[in-house]
N, C-alpha and C. Protein backbone atom coordinates (compact mmCIF):
# COMPACT_ATOMS: atom_id res chain seq x y z
N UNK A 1 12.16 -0.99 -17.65
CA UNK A 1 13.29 -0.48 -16.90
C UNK A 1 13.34 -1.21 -15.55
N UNK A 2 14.35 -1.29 -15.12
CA UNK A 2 14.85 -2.54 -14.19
C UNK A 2 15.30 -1.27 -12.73
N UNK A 3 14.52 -1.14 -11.76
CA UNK A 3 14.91 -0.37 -10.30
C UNK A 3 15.30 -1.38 -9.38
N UNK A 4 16.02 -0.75 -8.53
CA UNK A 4 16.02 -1.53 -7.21
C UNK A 4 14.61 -1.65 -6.13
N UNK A 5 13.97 -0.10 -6.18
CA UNK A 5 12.90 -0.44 -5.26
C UNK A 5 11.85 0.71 -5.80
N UNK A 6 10.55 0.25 -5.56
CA UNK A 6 9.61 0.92 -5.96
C UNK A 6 8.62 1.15 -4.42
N UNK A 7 8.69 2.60 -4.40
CA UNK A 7 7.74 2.80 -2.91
C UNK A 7 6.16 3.22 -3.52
N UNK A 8 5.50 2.68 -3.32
CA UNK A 8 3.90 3.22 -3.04
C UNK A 8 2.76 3.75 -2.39
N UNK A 9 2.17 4.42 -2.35
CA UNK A 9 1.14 4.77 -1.32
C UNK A 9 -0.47 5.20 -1.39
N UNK A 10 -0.84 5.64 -1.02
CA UNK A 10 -2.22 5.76 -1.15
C UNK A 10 -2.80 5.08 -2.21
N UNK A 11 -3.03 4.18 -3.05
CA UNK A 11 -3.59 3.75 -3.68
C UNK A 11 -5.37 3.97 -3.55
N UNK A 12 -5.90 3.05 -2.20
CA UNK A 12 -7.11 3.43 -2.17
C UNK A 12 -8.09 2.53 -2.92
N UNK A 13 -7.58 1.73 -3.24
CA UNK A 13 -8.03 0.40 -4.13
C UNK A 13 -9.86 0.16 -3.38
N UNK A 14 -10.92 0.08 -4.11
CA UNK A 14 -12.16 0.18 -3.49
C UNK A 14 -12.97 1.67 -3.46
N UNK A 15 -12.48 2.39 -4.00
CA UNK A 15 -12.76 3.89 -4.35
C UNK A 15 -12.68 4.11 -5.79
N UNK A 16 -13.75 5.17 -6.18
CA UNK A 16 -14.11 5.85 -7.40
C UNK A 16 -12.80 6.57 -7.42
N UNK A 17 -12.19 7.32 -6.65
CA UNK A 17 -10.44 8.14 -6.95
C UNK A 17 -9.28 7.26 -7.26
N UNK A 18 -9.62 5.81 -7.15
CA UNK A 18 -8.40 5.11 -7.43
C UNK A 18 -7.83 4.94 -8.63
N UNK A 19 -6.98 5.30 -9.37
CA UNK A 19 -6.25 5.13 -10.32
C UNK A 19 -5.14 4.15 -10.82
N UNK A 20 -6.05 2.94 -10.75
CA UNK A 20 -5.26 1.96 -11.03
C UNK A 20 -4.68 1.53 -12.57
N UNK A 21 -5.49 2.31 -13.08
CA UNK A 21 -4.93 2.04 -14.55
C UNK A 21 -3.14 2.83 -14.68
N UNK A 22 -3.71 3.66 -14.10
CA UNK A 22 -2.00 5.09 -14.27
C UNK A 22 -0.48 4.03 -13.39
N UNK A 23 -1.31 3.09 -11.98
CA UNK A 23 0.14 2.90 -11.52
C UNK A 23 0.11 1.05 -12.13
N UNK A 24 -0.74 0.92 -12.92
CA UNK A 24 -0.85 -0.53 -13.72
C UNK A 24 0.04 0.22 -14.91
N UNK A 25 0.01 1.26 -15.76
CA UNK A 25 1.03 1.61 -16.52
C UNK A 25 2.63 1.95 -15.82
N UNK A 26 2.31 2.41 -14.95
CA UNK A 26 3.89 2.54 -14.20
C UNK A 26 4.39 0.84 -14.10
N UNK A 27 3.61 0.15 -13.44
CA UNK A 27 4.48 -1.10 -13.33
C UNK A 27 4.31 -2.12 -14.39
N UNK A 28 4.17 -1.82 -15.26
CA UNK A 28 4.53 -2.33 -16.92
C UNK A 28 5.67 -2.34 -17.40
N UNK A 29 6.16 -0.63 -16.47
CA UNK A 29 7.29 -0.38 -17.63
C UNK A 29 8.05 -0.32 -16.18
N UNK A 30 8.03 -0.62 -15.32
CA UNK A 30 9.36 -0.78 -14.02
C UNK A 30 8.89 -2.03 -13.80
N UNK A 31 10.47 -3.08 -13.60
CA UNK A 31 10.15 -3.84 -12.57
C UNK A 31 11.18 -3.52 -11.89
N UNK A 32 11.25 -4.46 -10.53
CA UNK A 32 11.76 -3.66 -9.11
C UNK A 32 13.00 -5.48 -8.51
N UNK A 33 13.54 -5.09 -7.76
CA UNK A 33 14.10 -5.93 -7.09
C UNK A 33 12.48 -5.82 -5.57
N UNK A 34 12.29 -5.11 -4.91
CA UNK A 34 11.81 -4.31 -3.81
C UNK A 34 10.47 -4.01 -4.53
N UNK A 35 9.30 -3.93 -4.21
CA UNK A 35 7.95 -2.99 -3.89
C UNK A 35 7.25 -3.16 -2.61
N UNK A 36 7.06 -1.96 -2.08
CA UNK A 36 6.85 -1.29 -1.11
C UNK A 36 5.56 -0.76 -1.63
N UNK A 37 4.42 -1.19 -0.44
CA UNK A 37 3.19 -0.60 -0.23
C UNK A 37 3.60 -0.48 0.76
N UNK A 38 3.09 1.20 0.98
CA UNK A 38 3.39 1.82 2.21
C UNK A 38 2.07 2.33 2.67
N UNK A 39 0.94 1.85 2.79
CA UNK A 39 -0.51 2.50 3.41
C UNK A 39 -1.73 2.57 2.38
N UNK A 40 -2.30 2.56 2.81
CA UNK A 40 -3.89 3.41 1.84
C UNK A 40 -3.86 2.62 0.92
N UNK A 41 -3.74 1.36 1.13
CA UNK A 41 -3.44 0.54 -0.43
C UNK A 41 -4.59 0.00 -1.04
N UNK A 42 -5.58 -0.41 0.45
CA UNK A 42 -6.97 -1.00 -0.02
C UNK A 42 -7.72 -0.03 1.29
N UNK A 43 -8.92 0.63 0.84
CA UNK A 43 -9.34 2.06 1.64
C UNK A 43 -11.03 0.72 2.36
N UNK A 44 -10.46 0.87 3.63
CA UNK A 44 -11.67 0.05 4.34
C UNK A 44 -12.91 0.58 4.69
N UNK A 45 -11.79 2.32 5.10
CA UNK A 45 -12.88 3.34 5.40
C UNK A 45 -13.93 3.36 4.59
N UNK A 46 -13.05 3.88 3.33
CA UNK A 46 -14.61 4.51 2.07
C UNK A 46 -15.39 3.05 2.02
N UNK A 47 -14.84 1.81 1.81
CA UNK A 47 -15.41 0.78 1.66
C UNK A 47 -16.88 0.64 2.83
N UNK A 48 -16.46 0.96 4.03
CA UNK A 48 -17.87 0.82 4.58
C UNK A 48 -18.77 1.64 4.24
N UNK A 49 -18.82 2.52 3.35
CA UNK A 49 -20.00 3.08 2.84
C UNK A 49 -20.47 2.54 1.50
N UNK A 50 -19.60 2.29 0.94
CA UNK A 50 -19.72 1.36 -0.42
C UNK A 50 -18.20 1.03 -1.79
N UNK A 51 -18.63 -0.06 -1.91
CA UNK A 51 -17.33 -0.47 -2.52
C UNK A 51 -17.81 0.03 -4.32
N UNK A 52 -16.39 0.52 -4.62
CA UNK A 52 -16.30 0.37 -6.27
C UNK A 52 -15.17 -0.51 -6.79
N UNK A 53 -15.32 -1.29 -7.40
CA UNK A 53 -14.11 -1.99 -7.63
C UNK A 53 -14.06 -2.18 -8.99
N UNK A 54 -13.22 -2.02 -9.60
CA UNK A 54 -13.29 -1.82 -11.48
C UNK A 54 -12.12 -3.23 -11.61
N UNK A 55 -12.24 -3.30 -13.03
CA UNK A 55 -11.65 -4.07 -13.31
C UNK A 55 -10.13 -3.96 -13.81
N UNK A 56 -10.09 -2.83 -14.09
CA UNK A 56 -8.72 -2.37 -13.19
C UNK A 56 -7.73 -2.42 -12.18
N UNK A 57 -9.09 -2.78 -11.07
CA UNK A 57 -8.49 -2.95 -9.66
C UNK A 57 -7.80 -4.27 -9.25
N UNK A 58 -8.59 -4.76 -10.40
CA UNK A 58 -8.62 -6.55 -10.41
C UNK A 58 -7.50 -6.46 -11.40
N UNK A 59 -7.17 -6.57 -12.11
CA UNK A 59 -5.70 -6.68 -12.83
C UNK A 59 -4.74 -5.98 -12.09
N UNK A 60 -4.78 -4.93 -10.84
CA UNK A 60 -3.85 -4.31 -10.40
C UNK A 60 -3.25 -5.27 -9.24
N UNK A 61 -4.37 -6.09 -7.97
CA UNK A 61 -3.87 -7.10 -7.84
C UNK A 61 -3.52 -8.18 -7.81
N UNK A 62 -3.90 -8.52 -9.40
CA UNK A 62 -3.51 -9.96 -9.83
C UNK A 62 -1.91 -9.64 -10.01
N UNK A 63 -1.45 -8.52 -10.83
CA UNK A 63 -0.33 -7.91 -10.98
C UNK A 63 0.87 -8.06 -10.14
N UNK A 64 0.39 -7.50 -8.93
CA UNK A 64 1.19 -7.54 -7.61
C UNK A 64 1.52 -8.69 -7.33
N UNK A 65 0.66 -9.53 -7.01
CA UNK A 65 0.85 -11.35 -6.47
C UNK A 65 1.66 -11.99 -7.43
N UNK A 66 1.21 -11.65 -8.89
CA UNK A 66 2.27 -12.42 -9.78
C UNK A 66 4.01 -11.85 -9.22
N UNK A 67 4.26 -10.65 -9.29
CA UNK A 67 5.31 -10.27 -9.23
C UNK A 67 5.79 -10.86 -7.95
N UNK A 68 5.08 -10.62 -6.92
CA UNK A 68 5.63 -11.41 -5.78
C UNK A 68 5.86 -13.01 -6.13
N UNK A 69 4.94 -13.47 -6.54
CA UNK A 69 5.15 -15.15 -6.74
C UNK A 69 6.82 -15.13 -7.54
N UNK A 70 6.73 -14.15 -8.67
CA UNK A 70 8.02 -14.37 -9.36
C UNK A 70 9.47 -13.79 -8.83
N UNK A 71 9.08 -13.60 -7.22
CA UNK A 71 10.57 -13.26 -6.75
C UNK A 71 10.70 -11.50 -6.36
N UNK A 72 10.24 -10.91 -6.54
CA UNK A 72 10.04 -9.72 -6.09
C UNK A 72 9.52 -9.49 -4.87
N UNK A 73 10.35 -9.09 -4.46
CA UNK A 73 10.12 -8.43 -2.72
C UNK A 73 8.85 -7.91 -2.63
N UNK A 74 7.72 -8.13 -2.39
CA UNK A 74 7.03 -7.35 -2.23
C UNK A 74 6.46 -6.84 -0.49
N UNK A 75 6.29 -5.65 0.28
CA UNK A 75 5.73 -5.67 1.94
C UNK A 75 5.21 -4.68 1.68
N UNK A 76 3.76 -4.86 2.92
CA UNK A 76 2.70 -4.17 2.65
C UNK A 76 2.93 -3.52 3.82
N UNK A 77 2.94 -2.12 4.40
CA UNK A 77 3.10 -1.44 5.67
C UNK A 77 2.09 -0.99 5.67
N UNK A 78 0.73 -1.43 6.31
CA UNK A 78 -0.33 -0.36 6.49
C UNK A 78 -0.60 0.65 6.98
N UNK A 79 -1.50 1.70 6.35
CA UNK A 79 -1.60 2.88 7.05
C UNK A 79 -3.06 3.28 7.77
N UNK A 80 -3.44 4.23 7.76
CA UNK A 80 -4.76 4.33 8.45
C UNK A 80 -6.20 3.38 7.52
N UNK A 81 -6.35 3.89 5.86
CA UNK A 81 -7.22 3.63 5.96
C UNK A 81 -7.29 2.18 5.57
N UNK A 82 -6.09 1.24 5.92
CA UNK A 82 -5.95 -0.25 5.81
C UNK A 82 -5.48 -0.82 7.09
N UNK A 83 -5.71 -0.20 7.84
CA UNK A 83 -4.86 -0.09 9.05
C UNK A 83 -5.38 -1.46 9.99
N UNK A 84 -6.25 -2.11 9.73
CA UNK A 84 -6.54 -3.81 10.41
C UNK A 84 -5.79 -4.72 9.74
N UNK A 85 -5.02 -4.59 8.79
CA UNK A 85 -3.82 -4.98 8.59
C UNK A 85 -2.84 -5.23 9.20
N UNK A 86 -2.36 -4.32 10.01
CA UNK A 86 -1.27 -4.32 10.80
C UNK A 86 -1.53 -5.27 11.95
N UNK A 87 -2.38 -5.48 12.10
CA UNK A 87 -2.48 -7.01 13.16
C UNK A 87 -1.71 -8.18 12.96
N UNK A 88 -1.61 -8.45 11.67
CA UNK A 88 -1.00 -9.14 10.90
C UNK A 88 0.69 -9.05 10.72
N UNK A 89 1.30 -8.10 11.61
CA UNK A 89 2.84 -8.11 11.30
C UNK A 89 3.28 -8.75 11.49
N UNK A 90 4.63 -9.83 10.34
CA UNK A 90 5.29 -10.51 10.41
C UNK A 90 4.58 -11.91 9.65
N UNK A 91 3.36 -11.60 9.14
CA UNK A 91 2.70 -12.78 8.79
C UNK A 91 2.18 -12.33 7.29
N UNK A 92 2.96 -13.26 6.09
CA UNK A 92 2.99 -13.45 4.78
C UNK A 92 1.26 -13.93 4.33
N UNK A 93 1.13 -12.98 3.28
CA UNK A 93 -0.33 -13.83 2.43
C UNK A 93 0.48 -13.89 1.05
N UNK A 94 0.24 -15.50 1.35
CA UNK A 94 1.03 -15.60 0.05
C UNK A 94 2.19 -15.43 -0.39
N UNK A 95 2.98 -14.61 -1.22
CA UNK A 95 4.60 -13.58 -1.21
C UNK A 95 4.56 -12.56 -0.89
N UNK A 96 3.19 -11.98 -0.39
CA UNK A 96 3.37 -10.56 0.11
C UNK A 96 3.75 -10.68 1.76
N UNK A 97 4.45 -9.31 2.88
CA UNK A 97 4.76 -10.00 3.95
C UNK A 97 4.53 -8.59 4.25
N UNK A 98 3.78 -8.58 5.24
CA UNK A 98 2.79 -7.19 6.07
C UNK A 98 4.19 -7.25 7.08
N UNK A 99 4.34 -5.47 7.65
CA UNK A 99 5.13 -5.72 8.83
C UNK A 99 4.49 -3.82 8.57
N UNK A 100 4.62 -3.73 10.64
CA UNK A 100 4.50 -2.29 10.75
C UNK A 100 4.75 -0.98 10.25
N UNK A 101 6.14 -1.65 9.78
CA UNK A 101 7.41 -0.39 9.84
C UNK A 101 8.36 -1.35 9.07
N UNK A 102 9.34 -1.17 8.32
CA UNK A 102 10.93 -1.73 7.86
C UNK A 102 11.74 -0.64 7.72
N UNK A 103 12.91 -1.32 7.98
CA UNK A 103 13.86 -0.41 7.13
C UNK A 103 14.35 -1.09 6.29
N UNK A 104 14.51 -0.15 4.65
CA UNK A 104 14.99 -0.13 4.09
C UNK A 104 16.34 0.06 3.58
N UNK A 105 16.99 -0.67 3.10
CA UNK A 105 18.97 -0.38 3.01
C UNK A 105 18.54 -0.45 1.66
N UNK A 106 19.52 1.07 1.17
CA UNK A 106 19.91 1.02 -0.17
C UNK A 106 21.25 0.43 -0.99
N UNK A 107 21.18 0.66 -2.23
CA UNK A 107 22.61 -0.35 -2.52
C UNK A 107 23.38 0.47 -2.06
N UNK A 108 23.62 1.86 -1.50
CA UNK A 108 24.61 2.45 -0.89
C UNK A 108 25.08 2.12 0.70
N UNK A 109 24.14 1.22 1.28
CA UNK A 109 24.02 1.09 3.02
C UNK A 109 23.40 2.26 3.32
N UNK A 110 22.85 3.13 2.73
CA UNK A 110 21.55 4.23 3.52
C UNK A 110 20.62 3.34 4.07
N UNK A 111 20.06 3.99 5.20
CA UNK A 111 19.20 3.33 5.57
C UNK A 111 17.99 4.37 5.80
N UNK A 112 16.65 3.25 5.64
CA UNK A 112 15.31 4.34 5.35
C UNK A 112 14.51 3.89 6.47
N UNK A 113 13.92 4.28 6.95
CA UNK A 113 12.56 3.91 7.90
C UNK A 113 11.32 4.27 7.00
N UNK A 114 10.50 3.19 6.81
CA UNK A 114 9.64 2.34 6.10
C UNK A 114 8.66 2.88 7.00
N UNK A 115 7.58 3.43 6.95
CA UNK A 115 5.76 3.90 7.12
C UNK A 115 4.90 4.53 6.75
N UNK A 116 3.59 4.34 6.93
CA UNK A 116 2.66 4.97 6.04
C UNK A 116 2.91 6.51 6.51
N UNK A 117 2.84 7.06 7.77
CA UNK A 117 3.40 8.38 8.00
C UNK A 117 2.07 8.69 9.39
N UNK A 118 0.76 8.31 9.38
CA UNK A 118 -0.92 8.26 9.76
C UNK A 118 -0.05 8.98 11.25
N UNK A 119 1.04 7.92 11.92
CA UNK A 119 1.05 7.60 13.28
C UNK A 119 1.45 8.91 13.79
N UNK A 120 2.02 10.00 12.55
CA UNK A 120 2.08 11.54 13.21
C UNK A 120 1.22 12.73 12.75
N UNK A 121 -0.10 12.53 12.66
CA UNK A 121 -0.74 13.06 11.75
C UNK A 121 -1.72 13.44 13.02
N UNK A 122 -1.97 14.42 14.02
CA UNK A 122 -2.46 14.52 15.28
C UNK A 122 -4.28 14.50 15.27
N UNK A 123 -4.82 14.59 13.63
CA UNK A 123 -6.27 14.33 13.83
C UNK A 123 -6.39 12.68 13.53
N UNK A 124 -5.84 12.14 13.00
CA UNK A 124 -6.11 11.15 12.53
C UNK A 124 -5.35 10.25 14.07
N UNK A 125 -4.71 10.97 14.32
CA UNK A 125 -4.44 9.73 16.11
C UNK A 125 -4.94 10.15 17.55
N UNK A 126 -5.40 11.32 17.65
CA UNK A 126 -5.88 11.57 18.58
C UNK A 126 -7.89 12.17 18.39
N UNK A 127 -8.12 12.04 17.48
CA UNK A 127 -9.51 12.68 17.05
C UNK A 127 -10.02 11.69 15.73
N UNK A 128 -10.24 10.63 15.80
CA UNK A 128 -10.28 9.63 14.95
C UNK A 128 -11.72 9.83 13.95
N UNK A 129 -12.49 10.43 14.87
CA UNK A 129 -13.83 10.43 14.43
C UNK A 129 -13.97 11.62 13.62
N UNK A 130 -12.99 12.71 13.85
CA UNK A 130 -13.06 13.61 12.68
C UNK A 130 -12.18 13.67 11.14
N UNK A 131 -11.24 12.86 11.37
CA UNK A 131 -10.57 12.42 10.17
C UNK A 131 -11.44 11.25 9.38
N UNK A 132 -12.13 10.39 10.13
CA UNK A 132 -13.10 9.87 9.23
C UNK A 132 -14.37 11.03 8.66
N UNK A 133 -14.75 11.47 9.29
CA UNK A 133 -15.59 12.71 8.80
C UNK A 133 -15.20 13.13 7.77
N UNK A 134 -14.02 13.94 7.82
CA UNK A 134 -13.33 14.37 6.93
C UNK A 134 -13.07 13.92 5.38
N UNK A 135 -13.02 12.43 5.55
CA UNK A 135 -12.95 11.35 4.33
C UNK A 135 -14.10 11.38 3.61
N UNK A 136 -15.21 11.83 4.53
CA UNK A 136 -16.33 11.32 4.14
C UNK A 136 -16.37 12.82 2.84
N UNK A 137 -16.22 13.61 3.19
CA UNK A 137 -16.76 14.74 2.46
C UNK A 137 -15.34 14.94 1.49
């Protein structure tokens, strides 16, 4: 099935909770003009305690890059727990193209404001050390 845009989020890619097989079946059967990673896409946090990476994870972003190489929009908006990313706005790896924030226009001229959401979330921006805590458990 053929969409205009596909939004994503938390993924978490590097974690035992990641379910890459479930959104590797979603994008089998959608392709997109637009995909949108919107945050949590690769988890740095859990990663500094230890990485899991399945092979799953590895077909999920070989997946992505192909689709970008083949013309598909793809932008990565990071969120907290990818959030050294965002240093990077405005600067492409590859066909993927990191930026803070976008907006999105639909084929109607709606317009969307594009983010992971982290920047209003008052433990995770003002108490940093307990939202990582929090992750932890």
């Amino acid at each position: 099935m053929k969409v205009r845009a596909i939004f994503v989020s938390d993924v978490h890619l590097g974690t035992r909770g990641c379910q890459a097989e479930r959104l590797l079946d979603f994008l089998r059967e959608h392709e997109a003009e637009y995909l949108y990673l919107l945050g949590d896409i690769i988890d740095f946090w859990a990663m500094k305690r230890g990485v899991h990476w399945t092979p799953a994870q590895n077909t999920l972003v070989q997946k992505i890059l192909r689709r970008a190489r083949r013309g598909e929009r793809v932008m990565l908006v990071p969120g907290n727990h990818d959030e050294a990313l965002r240093d990077y706005d405005g600067v492409s790896f590859g066909d993927i193209l990191v930026r803070r924030e976008h907006i999105h226009v639909t084929a109607e001229g709606r317009r969307f404001l594009l983010l992971h959401g982290d920047q209003f979330d008052q433990v995770t921006r003002y108490h940093r050390w307990l939202a990582v805590v929090g992750d932890v458990g």
